[in-house]
Protein backbone atom coordinates (compact mmCIF):
# COMPACT_ATOMS: atom_id res chain seq x y z
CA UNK A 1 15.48 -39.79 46.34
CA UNK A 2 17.00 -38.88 49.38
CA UNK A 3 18.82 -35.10 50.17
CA UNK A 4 19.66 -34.64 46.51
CA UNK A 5 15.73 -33.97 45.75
CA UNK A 6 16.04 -30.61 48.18
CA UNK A 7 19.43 -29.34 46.16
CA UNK A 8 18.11 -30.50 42.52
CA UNK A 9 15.80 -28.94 40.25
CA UNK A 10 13.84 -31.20 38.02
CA UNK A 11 13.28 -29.79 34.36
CA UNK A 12 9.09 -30.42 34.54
CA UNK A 13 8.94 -28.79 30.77
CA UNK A 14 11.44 -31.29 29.33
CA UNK A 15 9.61 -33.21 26.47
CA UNK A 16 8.18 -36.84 27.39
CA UNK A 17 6.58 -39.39 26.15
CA UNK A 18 3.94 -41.56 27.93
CA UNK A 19 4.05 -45.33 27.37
CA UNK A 20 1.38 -48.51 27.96
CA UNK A 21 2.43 -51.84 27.75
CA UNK A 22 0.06 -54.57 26.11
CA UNK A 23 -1.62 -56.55 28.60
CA UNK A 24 -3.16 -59.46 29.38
CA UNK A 25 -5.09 -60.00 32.48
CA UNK A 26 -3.58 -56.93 33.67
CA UNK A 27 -0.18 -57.86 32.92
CA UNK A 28 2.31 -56.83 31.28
CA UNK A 29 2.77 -58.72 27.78
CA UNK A 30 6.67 -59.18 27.84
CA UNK A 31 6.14 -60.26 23.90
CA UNK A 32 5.60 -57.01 22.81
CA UNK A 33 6.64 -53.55 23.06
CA UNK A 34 4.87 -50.30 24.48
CA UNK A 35 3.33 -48.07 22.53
CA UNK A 36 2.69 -43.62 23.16
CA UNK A 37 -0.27 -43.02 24.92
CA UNK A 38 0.45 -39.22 24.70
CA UNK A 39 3.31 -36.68 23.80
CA UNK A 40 4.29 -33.55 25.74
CA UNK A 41 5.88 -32.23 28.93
CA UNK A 42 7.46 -34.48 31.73
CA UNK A 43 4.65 -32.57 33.56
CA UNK A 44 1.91 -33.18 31.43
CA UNK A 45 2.71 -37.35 30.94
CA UNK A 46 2.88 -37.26 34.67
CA UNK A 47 -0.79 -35.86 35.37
CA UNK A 48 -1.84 -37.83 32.61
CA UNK A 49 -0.23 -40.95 34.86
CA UNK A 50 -1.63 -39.83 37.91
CA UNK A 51 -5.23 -39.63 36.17
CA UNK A 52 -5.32 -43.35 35.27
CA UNK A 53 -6.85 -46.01 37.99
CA UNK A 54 -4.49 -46.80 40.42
CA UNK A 55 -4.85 -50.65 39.76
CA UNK A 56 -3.52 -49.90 36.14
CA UNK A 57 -0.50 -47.66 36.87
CA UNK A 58 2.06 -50.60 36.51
CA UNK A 59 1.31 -50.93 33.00
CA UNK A 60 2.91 -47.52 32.11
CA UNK A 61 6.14 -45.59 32.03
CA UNK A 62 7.42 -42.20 31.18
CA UNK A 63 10.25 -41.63 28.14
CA UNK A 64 12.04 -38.67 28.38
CA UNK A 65 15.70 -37.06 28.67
CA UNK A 66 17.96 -38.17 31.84
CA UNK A 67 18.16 -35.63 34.60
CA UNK A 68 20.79 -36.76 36.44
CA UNK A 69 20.37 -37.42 39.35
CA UNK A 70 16.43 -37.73 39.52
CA UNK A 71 15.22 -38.56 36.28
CA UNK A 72 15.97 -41.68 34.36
CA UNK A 73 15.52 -42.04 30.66
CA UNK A 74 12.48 -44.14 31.44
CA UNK A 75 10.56 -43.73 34.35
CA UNK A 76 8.87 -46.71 36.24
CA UNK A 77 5.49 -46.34 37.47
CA UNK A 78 6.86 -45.98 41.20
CA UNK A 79 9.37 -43.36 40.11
CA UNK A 80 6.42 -41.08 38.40
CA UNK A 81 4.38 -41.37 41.54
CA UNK A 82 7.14 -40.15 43.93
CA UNK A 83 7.83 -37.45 41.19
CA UNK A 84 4.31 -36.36 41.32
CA UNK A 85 4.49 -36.15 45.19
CA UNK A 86 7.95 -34.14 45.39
CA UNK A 87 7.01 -32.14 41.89
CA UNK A 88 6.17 -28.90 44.16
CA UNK A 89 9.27 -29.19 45.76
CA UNK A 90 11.88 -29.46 42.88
């Protein structure tokens, strides 16, 4: 994330989606799609990340609208983490 996070505002009210992916044997089941865990604010799916076990974290992602040059459409499980860390900050 770089310099840009300290000159960019992040939109934490923006309306997201959190996704799980199937799995089996705590993987990912590339056979099948995710499905919405819960609905709300790119805030909100992010606490509700940061509130599941640690060891299941890479079975979720975040869908939401693109903030350029921050957010992606769909944020990976390592994206939402740093998010979490910088949130005060942006």
């Amino acid at each position: 994330m770089g310099a840009s996070a300290t000159n960019s505002k992040v939109d934490f009210g923006a309306h997201a989606v959190l996704h799980k992916w199937p799995s089996l044997a705590k993987q990912r089941r590339p056979d099948r799609e995710s499905y919405q865990v819960s609905e709300g604010t790119l805030d909100a799916c992010i606490s509700a990340f940061m509130e599941k076990p640690p060891s299941t974290r890479h079975l979720y992602e975040i869908h939401t609208t693109a903030q350029p040059p921050l957010v992606t459409g769909i944020l990976s499980p390592e994206h939402i983490a740093e998010l979490a860390r910088l949130r005060e900050f942006l």
